[in-house]
Protein backbone atom coordinates (compact mmCIF):
# COMPACT_ATOMS: atom_id res chain seq x y z
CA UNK A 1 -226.83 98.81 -12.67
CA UNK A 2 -229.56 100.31 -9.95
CA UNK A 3 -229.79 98.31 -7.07
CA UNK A 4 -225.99 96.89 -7.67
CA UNK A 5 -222.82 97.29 -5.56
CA UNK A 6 -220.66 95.62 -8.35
CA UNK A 7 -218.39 97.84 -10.20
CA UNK A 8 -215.92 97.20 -13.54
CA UNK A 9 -213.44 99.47 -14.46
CA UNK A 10 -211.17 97.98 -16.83
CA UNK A 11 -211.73 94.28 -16.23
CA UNK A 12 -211.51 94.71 -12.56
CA UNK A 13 -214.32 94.13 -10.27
CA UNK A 14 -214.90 96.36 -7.56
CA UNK A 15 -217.75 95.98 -4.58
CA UNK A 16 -219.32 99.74 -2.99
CA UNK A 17 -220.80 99.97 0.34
CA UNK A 18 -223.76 101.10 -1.46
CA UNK A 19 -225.47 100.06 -4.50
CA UNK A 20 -226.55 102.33 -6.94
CA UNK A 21 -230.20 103.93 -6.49
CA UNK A 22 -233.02 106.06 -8.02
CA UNK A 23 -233.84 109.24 -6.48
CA UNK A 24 -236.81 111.44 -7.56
CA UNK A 25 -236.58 109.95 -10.63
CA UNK A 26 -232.93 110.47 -11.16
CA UNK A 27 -230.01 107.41 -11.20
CA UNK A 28 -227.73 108.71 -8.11
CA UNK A 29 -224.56 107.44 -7.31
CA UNK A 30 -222.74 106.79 -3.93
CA UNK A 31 -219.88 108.88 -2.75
CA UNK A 32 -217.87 106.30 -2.60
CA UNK A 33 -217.89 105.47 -6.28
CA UNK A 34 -216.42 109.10 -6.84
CA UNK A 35 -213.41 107.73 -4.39
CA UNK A 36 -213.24 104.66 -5.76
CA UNK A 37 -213.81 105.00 -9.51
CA UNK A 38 -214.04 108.42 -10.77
CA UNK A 39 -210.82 110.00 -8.63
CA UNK A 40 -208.62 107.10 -9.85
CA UNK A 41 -209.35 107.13 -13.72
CA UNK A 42 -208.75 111.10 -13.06
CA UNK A 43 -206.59 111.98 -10.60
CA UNK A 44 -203.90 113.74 -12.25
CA UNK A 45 -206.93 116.14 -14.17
CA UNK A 46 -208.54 117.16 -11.34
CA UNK A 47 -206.18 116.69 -7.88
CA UNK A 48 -207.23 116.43 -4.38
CA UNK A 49 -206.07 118.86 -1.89
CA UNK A 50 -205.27 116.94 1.28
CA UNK A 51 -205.60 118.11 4.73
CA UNK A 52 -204.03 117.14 7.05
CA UNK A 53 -203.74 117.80 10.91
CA UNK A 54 -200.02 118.38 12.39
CA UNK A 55 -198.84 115.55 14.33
CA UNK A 56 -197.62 117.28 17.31
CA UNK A 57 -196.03 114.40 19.61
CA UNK A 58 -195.82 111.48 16.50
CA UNK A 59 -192.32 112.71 14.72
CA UNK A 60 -190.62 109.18 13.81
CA UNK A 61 -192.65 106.26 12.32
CA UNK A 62 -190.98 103.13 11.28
CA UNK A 63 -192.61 101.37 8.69
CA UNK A 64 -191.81 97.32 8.43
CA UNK A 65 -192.26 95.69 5.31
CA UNK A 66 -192.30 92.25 6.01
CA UNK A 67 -190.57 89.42 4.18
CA UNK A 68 -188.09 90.15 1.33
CA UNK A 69 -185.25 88.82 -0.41
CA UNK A 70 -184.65 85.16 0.16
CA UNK A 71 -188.15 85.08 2.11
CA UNK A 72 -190.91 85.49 -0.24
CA UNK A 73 -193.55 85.41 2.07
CA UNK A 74 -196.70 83.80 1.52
CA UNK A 75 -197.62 83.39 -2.27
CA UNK A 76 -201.25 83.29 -3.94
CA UNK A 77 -202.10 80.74 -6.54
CA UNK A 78 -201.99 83.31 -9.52
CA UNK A 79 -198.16 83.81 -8.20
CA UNK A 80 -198.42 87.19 -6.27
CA UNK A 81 -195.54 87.26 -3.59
CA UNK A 82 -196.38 88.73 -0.17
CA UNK A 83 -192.78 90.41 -0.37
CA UNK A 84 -193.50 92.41 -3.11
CA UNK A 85 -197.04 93.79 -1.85
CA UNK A 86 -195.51 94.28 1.81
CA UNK A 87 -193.12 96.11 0.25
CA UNK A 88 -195.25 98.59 -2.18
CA UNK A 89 -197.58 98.98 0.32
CA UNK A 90 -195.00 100.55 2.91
CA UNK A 91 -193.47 102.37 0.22
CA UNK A 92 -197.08 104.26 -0.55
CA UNK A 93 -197.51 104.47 3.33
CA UNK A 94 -193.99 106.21 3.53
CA UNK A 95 -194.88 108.90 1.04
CA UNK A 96 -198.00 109.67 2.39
CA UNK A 97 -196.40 109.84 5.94
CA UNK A 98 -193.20 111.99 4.62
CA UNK A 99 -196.07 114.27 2.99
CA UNK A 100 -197.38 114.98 6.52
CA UNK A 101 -194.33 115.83 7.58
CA UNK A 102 -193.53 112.99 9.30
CA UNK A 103 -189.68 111.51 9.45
CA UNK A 104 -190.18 107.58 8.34
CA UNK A 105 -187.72 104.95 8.72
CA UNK A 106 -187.90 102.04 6.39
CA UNK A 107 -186.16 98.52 7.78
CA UNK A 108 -185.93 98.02 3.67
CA UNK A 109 -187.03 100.12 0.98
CA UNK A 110 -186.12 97.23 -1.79
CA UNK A 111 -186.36 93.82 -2.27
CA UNK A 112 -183.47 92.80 0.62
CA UNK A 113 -183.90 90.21 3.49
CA UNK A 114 -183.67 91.93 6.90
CA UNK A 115 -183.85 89.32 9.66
CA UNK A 116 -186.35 89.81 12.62
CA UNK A 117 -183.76 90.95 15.09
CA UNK A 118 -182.27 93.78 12.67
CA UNK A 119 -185.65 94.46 12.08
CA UNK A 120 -186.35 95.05 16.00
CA UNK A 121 -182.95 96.93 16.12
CA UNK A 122 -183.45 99.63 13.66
CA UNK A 123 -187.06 100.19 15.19
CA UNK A 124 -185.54 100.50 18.79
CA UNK A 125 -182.45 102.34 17.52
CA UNK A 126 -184.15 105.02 15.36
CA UNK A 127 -185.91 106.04 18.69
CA UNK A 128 -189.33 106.23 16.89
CA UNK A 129 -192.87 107.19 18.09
CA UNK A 130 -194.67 104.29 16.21
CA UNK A 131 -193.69 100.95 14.53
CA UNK A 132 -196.28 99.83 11.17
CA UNK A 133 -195.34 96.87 10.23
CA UNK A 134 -197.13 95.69 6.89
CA UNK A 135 -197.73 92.22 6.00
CA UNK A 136 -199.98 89.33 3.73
CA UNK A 137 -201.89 87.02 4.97
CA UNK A 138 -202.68 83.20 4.06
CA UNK A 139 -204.60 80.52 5.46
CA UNK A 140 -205.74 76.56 4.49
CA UNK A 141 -209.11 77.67 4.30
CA UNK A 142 -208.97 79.97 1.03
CA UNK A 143 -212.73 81.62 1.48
CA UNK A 144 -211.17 83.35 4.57
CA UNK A 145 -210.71 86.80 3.57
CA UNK A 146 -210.46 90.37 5.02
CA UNK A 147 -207.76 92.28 6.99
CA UNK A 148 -206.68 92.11 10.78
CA UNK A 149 -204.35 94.23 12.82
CA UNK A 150 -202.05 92.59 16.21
CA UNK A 151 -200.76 94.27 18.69
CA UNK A 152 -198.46 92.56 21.63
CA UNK A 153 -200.26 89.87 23.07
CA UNK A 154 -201.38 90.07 26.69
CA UNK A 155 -200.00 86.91 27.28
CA UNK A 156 -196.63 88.07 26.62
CA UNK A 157 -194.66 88.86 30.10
CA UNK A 158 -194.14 92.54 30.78
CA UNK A 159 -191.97 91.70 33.53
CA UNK A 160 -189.37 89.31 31.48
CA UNK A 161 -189.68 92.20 28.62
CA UNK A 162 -188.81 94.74 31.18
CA UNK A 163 -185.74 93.04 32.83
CA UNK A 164 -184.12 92.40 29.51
CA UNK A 165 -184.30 96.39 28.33
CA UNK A 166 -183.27 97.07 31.70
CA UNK A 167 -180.33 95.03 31.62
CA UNK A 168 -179.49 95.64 27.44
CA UNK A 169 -181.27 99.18 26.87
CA UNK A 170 -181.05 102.82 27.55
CA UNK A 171 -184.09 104.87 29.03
CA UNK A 172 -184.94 107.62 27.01
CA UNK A 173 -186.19 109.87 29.50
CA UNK A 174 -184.92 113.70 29.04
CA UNK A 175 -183.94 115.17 32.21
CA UNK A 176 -184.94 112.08 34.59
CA UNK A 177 -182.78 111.20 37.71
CA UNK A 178 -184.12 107.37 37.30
CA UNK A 179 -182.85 107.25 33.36
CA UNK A 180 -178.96 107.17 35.11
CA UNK A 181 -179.84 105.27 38.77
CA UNK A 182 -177.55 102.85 38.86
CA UNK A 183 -180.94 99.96 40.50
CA UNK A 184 -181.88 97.48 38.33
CA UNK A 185 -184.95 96.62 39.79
CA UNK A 186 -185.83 100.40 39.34
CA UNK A 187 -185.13 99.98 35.84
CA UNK A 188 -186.98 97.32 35.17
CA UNK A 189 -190.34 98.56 36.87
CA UNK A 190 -189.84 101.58 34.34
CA UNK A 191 -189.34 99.61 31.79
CA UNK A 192 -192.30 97.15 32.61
CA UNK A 193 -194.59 100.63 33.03
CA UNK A 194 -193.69 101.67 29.34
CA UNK A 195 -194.42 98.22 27.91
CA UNK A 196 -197.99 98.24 29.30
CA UNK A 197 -198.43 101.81 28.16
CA UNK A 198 -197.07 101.12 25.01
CA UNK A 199 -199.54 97.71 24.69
CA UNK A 200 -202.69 100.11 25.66
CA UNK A 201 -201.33 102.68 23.12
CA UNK A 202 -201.20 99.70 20.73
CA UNK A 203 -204.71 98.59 20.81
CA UNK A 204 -205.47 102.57 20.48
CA UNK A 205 -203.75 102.29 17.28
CA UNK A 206 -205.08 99.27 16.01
CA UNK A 207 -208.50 100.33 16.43
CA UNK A 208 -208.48 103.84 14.85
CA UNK A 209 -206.39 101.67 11.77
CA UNK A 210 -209.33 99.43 11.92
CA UNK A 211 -212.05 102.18 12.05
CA UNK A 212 -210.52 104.10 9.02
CA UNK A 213 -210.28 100.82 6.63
CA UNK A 214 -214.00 100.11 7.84
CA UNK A 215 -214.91 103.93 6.44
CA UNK A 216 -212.93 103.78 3.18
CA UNK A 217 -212.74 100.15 2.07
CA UNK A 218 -215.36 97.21 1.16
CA UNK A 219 -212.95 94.79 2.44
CA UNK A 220 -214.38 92.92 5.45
CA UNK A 221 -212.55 93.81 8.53
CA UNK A 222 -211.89 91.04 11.20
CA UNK A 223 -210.57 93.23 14.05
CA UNK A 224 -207.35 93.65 16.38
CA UNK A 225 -206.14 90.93 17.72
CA UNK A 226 -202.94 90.34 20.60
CA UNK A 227 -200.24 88.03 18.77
CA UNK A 228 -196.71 87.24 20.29
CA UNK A 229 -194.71 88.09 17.09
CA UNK A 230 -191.54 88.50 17.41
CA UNK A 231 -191.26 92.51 16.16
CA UNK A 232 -193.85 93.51 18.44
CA UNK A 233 -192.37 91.54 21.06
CA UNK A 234 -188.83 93.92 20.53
CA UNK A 235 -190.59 97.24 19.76
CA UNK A 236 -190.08 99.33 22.98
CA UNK A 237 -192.74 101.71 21.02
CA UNK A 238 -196.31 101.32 20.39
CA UNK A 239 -196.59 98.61 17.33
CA UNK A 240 -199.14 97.01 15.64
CA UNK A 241 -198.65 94.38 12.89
CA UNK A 242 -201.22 94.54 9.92
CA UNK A 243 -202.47 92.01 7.46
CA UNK A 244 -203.74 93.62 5.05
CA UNK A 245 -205.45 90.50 3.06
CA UNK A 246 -205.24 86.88 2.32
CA UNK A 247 -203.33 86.11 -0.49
CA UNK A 248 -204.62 82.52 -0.26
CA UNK A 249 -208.01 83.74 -1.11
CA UNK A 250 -208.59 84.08 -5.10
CA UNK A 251 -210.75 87.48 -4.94
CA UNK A 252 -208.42 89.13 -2.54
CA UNK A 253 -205.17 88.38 -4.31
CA UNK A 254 -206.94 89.69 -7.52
CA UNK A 255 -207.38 92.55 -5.11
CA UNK A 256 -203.98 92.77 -3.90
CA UNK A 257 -202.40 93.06 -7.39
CA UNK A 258 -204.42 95.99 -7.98
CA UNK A 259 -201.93 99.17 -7.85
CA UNK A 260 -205.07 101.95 -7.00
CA UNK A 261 -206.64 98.85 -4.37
CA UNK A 262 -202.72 99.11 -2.72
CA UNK A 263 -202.96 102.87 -2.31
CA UNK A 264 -206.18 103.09 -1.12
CA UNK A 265 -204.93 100.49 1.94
CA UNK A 266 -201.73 102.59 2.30
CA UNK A 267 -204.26 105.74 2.78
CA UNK A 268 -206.35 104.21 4.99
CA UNK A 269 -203.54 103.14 7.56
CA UNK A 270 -202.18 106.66 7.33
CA UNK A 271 -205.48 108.11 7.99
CA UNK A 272 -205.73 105.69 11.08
CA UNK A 273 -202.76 107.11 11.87
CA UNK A 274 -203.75 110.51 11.53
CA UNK A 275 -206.18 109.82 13.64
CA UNK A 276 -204.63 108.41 16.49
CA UNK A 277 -201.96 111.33 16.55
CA UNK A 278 -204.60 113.98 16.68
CA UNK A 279 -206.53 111.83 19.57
CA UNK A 280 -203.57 111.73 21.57
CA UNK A 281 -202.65 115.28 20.95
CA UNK A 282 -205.96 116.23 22.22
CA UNK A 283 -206.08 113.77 25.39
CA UNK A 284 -202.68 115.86 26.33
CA UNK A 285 -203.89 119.09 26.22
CA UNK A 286 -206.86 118.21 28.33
CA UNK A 287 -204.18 116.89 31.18
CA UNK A 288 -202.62 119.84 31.22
C-alpha cells in the first residue's frame, strides 16, 4: 500500500527501509523490495552475478557456530533452537566465503557439541586470518530485539593473554629471529603486541559487519560491543562474536525461522567481510 513499509509474501511479514510512494503520478517501489521480495520469489529465473573483490591478505576464515548437540542454545517460545540457526547460518556464510575463494574452517558443520576449548583450538590451530563466530540471542525483556557484534573486551588483560601464548604457543612469524629466541619476556611482549592489534583489527571488523547489516537489513542494529567470552578470549586472530537476533523476542524468532531472512544475514556478514579485506588491502598498499 503507498505510504507503507509492511510487506507479505506468503504469510510472512516483512518491514522496507522505505515505504512505497507515488511519483509523477506513477506507484514506485524501493530498491530494496527488488532485494528483498522480487529476487527471492525469482532467483533461480533470473540469477545475480556477484562481484566480488579478491581478498589478498584474508585466506583462512573460521566460522563458529555456536551451541550444538547436547547444548541447544537459547530457545524461542514457538520452539526455534539457537543451535540449529547458528548452525545454518554459518553453513550459508561458508558457501558464500568458499565462493570468494576463501579456505573456511568450520568447528562443526552438523549438529555435534564442540566444547569452548576445542572450539579455541581448531581456530588457533588452523592458523586462520579471521574467526566469525555466529550466535542467538535472548534476554528477560522479550521487546528487546536487533543484532550486536563483540569483540575482546578491553578489560580483558593483554599482558596475562600474552604470557600464556608465550609460554603454550608458537609465533608464526616467517623468517623472524624473535619467533625462535629462546626470552620469554620477549615472547610475551610479542605476543601482548599481536593481541592489541588483533583487538583494534576486531573492532575494524565489527564495524564494517555492522555497517553492511545497517545497508541491507531492516533489523535494528545495536552496535559492537567488548565482551570477555571465552572464544574471543583464545582467538590469537582478529574475532568478533555476532548475535544475530533475539530469539526471546516473538517478531524476531518469526524472523529467524525464515530460510531467505537467514541468507540475507549470512550475506550481509560476508559483505562486511568483504569489506574489511579490501580496506585492509588498501591501507597496505598505501604503507608501502
Amino acid at each position: 500500500m503507498v505510504g507503507q513499509r509492511l510487506v507479505v509474501v506468503d504469510g510472512m511479514s516483512q518491514y522496507l527501509k522505505h515505504p512505497v510512494d507515488i511519483y509523477q503520478g506513477t506507484v514506485v517501489l524501493p530498491f530494496k523490495f527488488k532485494e528483498q521480495v522480487l529476487d527471492s520469489l525469482f532467483k533461480e529465473r533470473y540469477p545475480e552475478r556477484k562481484i566480488t573483490l579478491p581478498l589478498t591478505r584474508i585466506k583462512r576464515i573460521v566460522v563458529d557456530a555456536g551451541h550444538g548437540g547436547k547444548d541447544p542454545g537459547t530457545i524461542g517460545k514457538r520452539g526455534l533452537r539457537e543451535k540449529d540457526v547458528n548452525l545454518d547460518i554459518a553453513k550459508r556464510l561458508s558457501k558464500l566465503l568458499r565462493a570468494d575463494g576463501v579456505d573456511v574452517v568450520m568447528t562443526r558443520s552438523s549438529d555435534n557439541f564442540i566444547s569452548l576449548e576445542r572450539r579455541v583450538d581448531i581456530a588457533n590451530n588452523s592458523k586462520a586470518d579471521l574467526f566469525i563466530s555466529i550466535h542467538s540471542n535472548a534476554n528477560r525483556v522479550r521487546s528487546l530485539n536487533g543484532l550486536e557484534v563483540y569483540y575482546i573486551s578491553p578489560n580483558v588483560s593483554d599482558s596475562k593473554r600474552a604470557l600464556y601464548c608465550a609460554q603454550n604457543a608458537a609465533l608464526n612469524l616467517d623468517k623472524s629471529y624473535f619467533a625462535f629466541s629462546p626470552s620469554l619476556n620477549l615472547k610475551a611482549t610479542l605476543w601482548d603486541m599481536i593481541h592489541t592489534s588483533n583487538r583494534a583489527e576486531s573492532v575494524r571488523l565489527a564495524r564494517n559487519v555492522c555497517s553492511a547489516i545497517d545497508n541491507n537489513l531492516n533489523t535494528k542494529v545495536l552496535g559492537i560491543k567488548g565482551a570477555p567470552f571465552y572464544v574471543l578470549k583464545g582467538a590469537q586472530m582478529p574475532a568478533v562474536l555476532i548475535e544475530t537476533g533475539f530469539l526471546s523476542n516473538f517478531q524476531e524468532e518469526r524472523m529467524m525461522k525464515n530460510t531467505y531472512y537467514r541468507q540475507q544475514i549470512a550475506e550481509s556478514i560476508e559483505q562486511g567481510i568483504l569489506k574489511y579485506a579490501r580496506d585492509l588491502t588498501l591501507l597496505e598498499a598505501a604503507r608501502q
